[in-house]
C-alpha atoms as a PDB file:
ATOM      1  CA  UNK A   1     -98.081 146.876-144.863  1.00  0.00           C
ATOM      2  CA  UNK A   2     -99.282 144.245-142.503  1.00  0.00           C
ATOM      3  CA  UNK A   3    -100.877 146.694-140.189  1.00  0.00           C
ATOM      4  CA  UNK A   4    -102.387 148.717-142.987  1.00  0.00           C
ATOM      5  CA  UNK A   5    -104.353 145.219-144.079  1.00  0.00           C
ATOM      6  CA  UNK A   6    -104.876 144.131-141.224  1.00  0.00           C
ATOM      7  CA  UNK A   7    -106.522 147.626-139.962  1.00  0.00           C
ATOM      8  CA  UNK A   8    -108.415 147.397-143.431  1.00  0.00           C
ATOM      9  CA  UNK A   9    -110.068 143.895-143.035  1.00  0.00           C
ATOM     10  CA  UNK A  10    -110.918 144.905-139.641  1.00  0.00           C
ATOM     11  CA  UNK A  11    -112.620 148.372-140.550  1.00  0.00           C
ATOM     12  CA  UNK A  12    -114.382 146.738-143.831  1.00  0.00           C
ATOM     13  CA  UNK A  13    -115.539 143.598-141.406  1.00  0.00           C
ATOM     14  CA  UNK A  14    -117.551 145.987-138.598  1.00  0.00           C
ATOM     15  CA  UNK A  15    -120.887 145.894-141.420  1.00  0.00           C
ATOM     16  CA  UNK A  16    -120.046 141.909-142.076  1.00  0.00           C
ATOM     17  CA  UNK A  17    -121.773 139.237-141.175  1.00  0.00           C
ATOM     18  CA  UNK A  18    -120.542 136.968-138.511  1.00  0.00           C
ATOM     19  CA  UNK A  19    -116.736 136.417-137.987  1.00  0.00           C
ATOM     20  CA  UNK A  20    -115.359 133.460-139.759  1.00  0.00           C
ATOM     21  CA  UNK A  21    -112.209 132.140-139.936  1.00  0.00           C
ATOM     22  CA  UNK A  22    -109.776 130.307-142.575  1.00  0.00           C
ATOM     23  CA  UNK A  23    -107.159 128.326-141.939  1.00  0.00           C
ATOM     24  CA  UNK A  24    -105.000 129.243-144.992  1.00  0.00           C
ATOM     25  CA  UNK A  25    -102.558 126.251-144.655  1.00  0.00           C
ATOM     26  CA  UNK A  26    -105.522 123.486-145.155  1.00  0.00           C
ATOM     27  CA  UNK A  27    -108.240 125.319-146.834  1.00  0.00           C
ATOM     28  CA  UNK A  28    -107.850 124.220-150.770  1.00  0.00           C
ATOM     29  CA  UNK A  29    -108.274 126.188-153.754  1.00  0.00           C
ATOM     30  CA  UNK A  30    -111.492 124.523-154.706  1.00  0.00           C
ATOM     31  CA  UNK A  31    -112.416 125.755-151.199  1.00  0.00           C
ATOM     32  CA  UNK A  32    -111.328 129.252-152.030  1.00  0.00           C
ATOM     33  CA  UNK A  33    -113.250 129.497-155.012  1.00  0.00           C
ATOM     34  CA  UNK A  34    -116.575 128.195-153.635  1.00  0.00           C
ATOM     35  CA  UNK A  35    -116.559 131.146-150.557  1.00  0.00           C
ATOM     36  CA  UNK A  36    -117.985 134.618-151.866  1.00  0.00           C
ATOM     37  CA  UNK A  37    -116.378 137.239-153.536  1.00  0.00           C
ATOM     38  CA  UNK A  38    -115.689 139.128-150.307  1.00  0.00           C
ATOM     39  CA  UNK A  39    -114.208 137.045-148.669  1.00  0.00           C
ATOM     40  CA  UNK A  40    -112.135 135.902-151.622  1.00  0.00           C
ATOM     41  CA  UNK A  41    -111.274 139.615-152.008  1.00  0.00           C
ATOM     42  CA  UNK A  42    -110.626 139.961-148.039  1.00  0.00           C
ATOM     43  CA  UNK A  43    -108.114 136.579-148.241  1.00  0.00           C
ATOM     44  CA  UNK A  44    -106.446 137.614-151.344  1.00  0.00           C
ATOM     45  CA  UNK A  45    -105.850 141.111-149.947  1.00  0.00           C
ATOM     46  CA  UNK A  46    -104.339 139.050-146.726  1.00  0.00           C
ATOM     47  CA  UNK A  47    -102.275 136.791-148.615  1.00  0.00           C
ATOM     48  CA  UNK A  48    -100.633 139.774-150.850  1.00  0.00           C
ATOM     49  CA  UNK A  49     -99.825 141.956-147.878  1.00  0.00           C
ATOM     50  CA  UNK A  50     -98.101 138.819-146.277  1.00  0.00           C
ATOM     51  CA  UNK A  51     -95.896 138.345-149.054  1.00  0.00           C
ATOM     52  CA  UNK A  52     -94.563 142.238-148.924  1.00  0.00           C
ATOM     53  CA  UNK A  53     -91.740 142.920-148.067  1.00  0.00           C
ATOM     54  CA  UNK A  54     -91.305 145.564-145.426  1.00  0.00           C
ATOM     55  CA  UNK A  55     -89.882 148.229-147.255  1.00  0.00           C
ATOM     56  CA  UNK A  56     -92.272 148.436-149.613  1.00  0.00           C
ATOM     57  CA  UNK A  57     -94.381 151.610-149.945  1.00  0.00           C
ATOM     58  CA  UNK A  58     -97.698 150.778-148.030  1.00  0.00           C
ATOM     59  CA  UNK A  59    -100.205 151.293-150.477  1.00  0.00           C
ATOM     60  CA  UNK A  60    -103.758 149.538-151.188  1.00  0.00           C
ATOM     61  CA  UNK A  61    -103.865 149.334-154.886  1.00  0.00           C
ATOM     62  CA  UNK A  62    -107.242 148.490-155.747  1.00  0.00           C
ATOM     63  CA  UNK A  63    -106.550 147.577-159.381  1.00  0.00           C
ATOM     64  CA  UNK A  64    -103.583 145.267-158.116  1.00  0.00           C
ATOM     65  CA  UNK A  65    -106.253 143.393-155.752  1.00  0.00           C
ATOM     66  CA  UNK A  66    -108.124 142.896-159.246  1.00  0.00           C
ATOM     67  CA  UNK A  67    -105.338 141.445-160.796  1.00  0.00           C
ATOM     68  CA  UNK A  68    -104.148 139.652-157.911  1.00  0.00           C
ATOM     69  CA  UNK A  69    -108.244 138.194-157.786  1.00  0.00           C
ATOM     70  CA  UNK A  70    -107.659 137.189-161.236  1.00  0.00           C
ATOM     71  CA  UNK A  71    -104.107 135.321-160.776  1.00  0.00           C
ATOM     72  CA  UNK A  72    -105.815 133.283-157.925  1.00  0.00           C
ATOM     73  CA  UNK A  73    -108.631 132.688-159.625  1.00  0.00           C
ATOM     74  CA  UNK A  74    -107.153 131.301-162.416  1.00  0.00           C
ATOM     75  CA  UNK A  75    -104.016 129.533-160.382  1.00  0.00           C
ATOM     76  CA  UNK A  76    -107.000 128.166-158.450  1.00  0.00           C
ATOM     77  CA  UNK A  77    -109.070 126.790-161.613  1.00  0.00           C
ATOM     78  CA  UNK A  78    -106.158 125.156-162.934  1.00  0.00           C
ATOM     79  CA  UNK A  79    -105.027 123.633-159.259  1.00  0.00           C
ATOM     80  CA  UNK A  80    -107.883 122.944-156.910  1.00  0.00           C
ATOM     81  CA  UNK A  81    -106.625 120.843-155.142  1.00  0.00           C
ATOM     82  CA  UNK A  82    -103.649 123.190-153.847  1.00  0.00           C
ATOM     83  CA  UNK A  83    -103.433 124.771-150.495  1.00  0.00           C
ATOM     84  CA  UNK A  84    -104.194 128.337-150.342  1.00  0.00           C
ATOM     85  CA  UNK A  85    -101.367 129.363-148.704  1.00  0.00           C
ATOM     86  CA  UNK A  86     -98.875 127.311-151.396  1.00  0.00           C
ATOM     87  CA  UNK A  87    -100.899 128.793-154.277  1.00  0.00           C
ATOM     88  CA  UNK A  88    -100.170 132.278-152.914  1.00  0.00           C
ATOM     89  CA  UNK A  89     -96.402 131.427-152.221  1.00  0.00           C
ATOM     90  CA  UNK A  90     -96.025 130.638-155.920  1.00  0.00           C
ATOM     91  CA  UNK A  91     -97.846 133.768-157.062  1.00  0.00           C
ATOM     92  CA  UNK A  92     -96.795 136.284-154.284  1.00  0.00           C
ATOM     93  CA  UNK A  93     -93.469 134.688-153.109  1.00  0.00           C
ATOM     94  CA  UNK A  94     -90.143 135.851-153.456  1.00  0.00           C
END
């Protein structure tokens, strides 16, 4: 699943605009939700596919990185202060 992502992000970023970076153990919710969409989507899409577990059927569900979108959004409303990565451990973890 993490290859399948990871191949994803880097197909969709070739028409981006220049590379950034996120550093998903200090950037904060509030942080999150002030980037654009896109890259919201791209993170979110990152964060769900590290929380799979390896025997899961690799799949991109589009209308699960919807929900997902919405769970963080609204995790991320409530908490903005939070870490990224913690916000996605309580929502994705097992």
């Amino acid at each position: 699943m993490r290859l399948l992502v990871a191949f994803l992000l880097t197909l969709s970023s070739l028409n981006a605009a220049p590379a950034q970076k996120f550093d998903l153990d200090l950037i904060s919710c509030r942080e999150l939700l002030s980037t654009d969409k896109q890259n919201m989507n791209y993170l979110i899409v990152w964060l769900r596919g590290f929380w799979t577990e390896a025997d899961q059927v690799m799949m991109l569900d589009l209308e699960r990185v919807q929900a997902d979108a919405e769970k963080v959004t609204h995790f991320c409303t409530e908490n903005p202060d939070v870490k990224v990565f913690e916000a996605a451990k309580r929502l994705f973890g097992h």
